[in-house]
Protein backbone atom coordinates (compact mmCIF):
# COMPACT_ATOMS: atom_id res chain seq x y z
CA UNK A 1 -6.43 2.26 1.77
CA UNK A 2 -5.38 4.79 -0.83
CA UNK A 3 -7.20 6.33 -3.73
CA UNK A 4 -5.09 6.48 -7.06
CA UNK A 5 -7.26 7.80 -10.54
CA UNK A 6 -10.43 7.77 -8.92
CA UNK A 7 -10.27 3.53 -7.85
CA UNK A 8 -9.90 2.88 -3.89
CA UNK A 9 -7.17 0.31 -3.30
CA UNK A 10 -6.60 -1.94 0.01
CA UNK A 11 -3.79 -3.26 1.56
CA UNK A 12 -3.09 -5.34 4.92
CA UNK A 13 -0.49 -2.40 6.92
CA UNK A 14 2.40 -5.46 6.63
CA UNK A 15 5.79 -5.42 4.62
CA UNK A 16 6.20 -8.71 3.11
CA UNK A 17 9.94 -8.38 3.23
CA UNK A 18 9.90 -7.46 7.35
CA UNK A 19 6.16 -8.09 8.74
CA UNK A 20 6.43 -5.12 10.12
CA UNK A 21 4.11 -1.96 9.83
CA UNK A 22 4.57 0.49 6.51
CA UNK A 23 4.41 3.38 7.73
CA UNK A 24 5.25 5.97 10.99
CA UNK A 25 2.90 8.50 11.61
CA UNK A 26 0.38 7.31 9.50
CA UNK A 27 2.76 8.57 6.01
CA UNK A 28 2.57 5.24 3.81
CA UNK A 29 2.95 7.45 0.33
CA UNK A 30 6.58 9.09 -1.55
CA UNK A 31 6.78 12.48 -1.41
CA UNK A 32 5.57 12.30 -4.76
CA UNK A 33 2.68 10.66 -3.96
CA UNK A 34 3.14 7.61 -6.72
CA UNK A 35 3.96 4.84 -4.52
CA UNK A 36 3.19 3.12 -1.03
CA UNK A 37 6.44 3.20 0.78
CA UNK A 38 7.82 1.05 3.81
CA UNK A 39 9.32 3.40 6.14
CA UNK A 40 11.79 0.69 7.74
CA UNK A 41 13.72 -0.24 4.73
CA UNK A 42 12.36 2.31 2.03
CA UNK A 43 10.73 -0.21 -0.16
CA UNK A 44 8.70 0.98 -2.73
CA UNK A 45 4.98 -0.51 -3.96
CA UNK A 46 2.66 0.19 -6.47
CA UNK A 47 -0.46 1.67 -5.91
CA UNK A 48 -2.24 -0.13 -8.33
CA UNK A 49 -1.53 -3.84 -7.11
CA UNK A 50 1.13 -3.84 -4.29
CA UNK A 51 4.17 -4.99 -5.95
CA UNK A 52 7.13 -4.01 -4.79
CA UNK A 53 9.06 -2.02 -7.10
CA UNK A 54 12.66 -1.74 -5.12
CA UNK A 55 14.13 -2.70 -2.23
CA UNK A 56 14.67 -5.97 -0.38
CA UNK A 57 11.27 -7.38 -1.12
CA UNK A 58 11.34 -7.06 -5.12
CA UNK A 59 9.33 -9.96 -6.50
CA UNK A 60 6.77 -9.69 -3.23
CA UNK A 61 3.81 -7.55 -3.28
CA UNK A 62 1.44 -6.01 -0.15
CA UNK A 63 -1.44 -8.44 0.74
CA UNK A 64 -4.69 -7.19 -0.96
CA UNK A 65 -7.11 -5.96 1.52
CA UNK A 66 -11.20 -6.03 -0.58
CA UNK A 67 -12.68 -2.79 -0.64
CA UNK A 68 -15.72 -1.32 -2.21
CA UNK A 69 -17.51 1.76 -2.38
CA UNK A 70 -21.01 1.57 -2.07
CA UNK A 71 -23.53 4.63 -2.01
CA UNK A 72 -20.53 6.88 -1.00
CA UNK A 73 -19.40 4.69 1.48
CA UNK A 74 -16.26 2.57 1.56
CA UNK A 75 -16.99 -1.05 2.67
CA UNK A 76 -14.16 -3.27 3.48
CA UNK A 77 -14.46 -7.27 3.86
């Protein structure tokens, strides 16, 4: 999960192009904190929807994973 502009998005932790894990040590943003990155290839994704941006898996996205925040709780499905 990562929060970008005040909206909570989800993910499955799976690179479409590899099916591996994104990240190592827990770091699955840039440096610049814009996009979701796969640490095995350096694929990039948007926050906003999981499409990958560059890298091996352009024309993929990350698998959408529902959350919600309810009462100041996130709830995932």
């Amino acid at each position: 999960m990562v929060r970008k502009d005040g909206q909570l998005h989800g993910y499955v932790d799976v690179c479409p192009h590899a099916g591996w894990p994104l990240a190592i040590m827990d770091n699955y943003l840039t440096r610049t904190k814009d996009r979701l990155l796969c640490a095995g290839h350096g694929a990039l994704f948007r926050i906003e929807d999981g499409a990958c941006t560059s890298g091996p898996c352009a024309g993929q996205a990350l698998e959408a994973w529902p959350v919600t925040v309810r009462d100041g709780v996130i709830v995932v499905a």
